[in-house]
N, C-alpha and C. Protein backbone atom coordinates (compact mmCIF):
# COMPACT_ATOMS: atom_id res chain seq x y z
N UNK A 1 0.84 -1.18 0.00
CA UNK A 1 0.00 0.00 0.00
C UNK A 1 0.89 1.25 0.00
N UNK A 2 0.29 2.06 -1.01
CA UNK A 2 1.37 3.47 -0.82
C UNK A 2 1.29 4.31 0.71
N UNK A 3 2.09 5.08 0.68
CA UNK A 3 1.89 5.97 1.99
C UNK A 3 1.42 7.45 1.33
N UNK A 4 0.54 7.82 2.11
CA UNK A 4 0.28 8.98 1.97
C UNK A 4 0.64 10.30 1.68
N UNK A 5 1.04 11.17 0.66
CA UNK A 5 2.25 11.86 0.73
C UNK A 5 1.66 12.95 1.70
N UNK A 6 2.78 13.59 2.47
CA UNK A 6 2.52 14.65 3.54
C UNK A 6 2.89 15.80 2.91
N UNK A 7 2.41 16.01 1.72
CA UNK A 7 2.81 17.29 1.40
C UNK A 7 1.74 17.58 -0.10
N UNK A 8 0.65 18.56 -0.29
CA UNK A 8 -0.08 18.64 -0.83
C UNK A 8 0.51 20.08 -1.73
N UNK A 9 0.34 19.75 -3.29
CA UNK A 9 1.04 20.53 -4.08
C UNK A 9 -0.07 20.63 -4.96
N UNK A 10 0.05 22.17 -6.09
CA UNK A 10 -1.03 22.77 -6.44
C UNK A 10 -0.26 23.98 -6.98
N UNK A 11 -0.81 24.58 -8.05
CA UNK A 11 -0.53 25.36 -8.57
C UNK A 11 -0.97 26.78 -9.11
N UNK A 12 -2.42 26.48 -8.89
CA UNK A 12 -3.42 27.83 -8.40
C UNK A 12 -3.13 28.50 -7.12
N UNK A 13 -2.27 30.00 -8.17
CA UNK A 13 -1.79 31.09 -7.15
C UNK A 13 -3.39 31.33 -6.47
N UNK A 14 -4.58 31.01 -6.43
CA UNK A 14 -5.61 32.13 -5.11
C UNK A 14 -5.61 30.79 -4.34
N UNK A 15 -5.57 30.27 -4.87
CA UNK A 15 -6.35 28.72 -3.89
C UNK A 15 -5.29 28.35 -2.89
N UNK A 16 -3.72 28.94 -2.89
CA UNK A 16 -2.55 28.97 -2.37
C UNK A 16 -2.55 30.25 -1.39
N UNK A 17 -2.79 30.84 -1.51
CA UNK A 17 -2.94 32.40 -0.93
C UNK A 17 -4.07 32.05 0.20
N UNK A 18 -5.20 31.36 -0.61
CA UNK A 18 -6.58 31.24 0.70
C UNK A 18 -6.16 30.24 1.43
N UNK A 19 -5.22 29.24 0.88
CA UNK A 19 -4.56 27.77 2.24
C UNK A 19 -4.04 28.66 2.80
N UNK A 20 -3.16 29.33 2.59
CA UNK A 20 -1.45 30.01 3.69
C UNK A 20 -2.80 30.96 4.42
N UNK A 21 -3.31 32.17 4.32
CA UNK A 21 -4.22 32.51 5.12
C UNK A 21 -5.56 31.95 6.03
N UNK A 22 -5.52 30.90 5.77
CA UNK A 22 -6.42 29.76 6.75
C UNK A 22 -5.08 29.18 7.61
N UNK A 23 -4.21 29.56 7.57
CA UNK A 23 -3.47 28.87 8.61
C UNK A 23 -2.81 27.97 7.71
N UNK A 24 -2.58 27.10 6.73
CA UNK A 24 -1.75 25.99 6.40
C UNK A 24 0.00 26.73 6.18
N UNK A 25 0.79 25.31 6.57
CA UNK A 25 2.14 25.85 6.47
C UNK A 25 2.62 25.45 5.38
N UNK A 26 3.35 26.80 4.85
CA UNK A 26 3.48 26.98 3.23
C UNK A 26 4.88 26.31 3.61
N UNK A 27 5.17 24.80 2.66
CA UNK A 27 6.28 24.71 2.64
C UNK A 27 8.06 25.04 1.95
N UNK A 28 7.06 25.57 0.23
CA UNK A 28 7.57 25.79 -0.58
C UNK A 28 7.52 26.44 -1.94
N UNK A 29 8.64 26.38 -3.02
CA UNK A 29 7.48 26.91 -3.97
C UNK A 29 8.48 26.18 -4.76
N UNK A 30 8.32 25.48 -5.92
CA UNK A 30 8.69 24.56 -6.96
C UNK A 30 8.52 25.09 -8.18
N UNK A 31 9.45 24.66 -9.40
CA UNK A 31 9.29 24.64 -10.77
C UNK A 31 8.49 23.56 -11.01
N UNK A 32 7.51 23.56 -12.03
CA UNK A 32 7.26 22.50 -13.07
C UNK A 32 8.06 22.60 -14.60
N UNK A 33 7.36 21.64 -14.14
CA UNK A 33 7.93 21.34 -15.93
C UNK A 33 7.62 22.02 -17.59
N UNK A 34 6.56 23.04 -17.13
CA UNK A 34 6.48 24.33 -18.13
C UNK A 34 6.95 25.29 -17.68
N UNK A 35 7.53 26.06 -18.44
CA UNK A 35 8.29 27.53 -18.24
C UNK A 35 7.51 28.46 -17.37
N UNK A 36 7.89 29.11 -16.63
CA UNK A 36 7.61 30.13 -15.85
C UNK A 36 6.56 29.81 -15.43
N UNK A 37 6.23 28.33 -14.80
CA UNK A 37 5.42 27.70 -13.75
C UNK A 37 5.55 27.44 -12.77
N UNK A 38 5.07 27.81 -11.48
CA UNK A 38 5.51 27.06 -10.42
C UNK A 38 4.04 26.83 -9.50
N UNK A 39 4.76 25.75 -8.38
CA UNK A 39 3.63 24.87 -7.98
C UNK A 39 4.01 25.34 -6.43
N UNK A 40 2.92 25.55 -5.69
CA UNK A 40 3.25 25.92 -4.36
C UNK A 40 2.98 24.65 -3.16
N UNK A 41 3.99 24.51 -2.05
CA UNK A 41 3.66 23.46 -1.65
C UNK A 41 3.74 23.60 -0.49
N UNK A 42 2.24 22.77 0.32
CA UNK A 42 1.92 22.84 1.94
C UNK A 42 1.99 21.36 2.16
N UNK A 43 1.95 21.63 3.78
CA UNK A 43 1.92 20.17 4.11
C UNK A 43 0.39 19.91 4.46
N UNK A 44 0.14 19.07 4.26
CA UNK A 44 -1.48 18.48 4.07
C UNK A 44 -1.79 17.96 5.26
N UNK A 45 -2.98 18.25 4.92
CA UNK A 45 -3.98 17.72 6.34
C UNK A 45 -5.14 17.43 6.41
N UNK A 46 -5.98 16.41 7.27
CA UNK A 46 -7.20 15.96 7.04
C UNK A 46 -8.26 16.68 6.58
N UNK A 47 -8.43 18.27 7.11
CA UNK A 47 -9.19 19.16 6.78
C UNK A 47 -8.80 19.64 5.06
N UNK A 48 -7.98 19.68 4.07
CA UNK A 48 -7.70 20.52 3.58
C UNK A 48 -8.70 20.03 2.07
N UNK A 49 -9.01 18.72 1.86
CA UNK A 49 -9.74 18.13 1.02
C UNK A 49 -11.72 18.93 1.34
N UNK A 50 -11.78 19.13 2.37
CA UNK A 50 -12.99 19.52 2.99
C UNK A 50 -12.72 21.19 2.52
N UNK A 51 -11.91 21.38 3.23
CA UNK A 51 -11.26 23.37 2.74
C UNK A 51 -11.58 23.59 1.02
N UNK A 52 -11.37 22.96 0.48
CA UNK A 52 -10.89 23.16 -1.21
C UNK A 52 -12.49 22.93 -1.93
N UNK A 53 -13.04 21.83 -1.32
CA UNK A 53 -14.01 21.48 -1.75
C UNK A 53 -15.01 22.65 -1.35
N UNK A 54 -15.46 23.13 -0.21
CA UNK A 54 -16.03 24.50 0.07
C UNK A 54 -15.54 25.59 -0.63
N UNK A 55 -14.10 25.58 -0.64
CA UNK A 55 -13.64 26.84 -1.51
C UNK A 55 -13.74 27.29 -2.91
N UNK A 56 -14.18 25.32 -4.08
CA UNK A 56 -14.31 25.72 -5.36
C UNK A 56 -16.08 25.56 -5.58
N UNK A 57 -16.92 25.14 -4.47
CA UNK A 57 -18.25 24.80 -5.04
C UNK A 57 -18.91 25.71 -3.57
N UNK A 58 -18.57 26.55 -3.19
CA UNK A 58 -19.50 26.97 -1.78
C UNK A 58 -19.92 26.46 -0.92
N UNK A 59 -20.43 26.67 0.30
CA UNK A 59 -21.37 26.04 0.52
C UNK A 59 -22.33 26.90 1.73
N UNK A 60 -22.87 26.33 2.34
CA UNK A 60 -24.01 27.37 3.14
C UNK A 60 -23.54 27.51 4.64
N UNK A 61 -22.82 27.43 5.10
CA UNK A 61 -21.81 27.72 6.08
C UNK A 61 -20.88 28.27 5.96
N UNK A 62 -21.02 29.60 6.00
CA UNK A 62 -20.44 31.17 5.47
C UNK A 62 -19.27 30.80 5.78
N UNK A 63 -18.82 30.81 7.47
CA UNK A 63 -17.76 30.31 8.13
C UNK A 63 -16.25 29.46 7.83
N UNK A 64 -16.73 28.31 6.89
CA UNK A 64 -15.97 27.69 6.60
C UNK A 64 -15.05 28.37 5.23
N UNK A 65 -15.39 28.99 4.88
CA UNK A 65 -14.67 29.84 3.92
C UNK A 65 -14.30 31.05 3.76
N UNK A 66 -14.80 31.62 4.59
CA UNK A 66 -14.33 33.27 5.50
C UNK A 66 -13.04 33.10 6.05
N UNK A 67 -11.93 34.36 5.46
CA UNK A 67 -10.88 34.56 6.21
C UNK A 67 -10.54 36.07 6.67
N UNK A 68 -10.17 36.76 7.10
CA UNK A 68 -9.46 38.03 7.02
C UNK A 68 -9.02 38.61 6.14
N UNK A 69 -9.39 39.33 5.96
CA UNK A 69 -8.69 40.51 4.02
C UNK A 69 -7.39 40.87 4.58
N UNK A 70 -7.27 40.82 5.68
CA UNK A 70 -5.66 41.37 6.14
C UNK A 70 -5.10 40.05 5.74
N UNK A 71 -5.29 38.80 6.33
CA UNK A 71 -4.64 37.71 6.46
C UNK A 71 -4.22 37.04 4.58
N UNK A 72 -5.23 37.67 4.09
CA UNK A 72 -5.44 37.13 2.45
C UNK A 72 -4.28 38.23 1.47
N UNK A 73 -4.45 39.01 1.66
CA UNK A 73 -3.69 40.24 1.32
C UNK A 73 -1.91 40.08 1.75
N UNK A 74 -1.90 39.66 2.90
CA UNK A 74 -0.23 39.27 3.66
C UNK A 74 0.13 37.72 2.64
N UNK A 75 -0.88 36.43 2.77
CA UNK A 75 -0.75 35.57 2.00
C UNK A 75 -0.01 35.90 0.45
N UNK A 76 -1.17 36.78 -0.08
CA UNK A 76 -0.82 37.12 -1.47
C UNK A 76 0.62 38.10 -1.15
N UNK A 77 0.93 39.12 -1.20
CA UNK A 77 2.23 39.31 -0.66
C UNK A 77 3.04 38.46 -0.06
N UNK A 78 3.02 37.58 0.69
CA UNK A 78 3.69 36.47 0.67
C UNK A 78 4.02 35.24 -0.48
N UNK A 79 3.47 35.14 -0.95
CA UNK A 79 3.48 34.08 -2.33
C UNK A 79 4.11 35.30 -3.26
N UNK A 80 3.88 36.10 -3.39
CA UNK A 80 4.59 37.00 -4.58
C UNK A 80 6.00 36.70 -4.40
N UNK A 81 6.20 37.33 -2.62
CA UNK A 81 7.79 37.31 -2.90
C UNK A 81 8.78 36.01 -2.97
N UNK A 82 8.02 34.54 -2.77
CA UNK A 82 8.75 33.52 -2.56
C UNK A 82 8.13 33.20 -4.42
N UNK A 83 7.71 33.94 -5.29
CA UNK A 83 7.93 33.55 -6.55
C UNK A 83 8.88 34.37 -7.36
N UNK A 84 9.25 35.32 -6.71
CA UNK A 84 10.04 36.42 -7.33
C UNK A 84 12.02 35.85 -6.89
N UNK A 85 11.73 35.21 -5.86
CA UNK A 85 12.91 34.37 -4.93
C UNK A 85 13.20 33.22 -5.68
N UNK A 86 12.26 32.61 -6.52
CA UNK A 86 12.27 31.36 -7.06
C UNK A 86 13.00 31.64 -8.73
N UNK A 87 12.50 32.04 -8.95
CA UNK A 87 13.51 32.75 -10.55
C UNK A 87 14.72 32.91 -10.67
């Protein structure tokens, strides 16, 4: 049986910005294998399949997808400069 990988990778800069501002720890930021791509990488967690799924289809529990415009805003400024670091 495989093991689980502990590290959940993705490449949609908002959907990266709304993990790191919910609290997930940004571990990294990676090249792919197309030019001037990169893939951002957290370490994963039971909640984050539940997080993503609310985050691309809604749902009626405002809560679960509400963060801070400060906290979202620092995220995005944060991901900028660890892609500008990555080049």
């Amino acid at each position: 049986m495989k093991k689980p990988d502990k590290y959940y990778r993705l490449t949609s800069f908002y959907i990266a910005a709304f993990l790191l501002a919910k609290g997930y720890d940004l571990v990294g930021v990676e090249p792919t294998e197309q030019p001037r791509r990169f893939q951002f990488v957290f370490i994963d967690t039971p909640t984050r399949a539940k997080l993503l799924q609310v985050f691309n289809f809604g749902s009626d529990n405002v809560d679960e997808v509400m963060c801070d415009a400060r906290k979202l805003v620092a995220a995005i400024k944060t991901l900028k400069d660890k892609l500008y670091q990555s080049k």
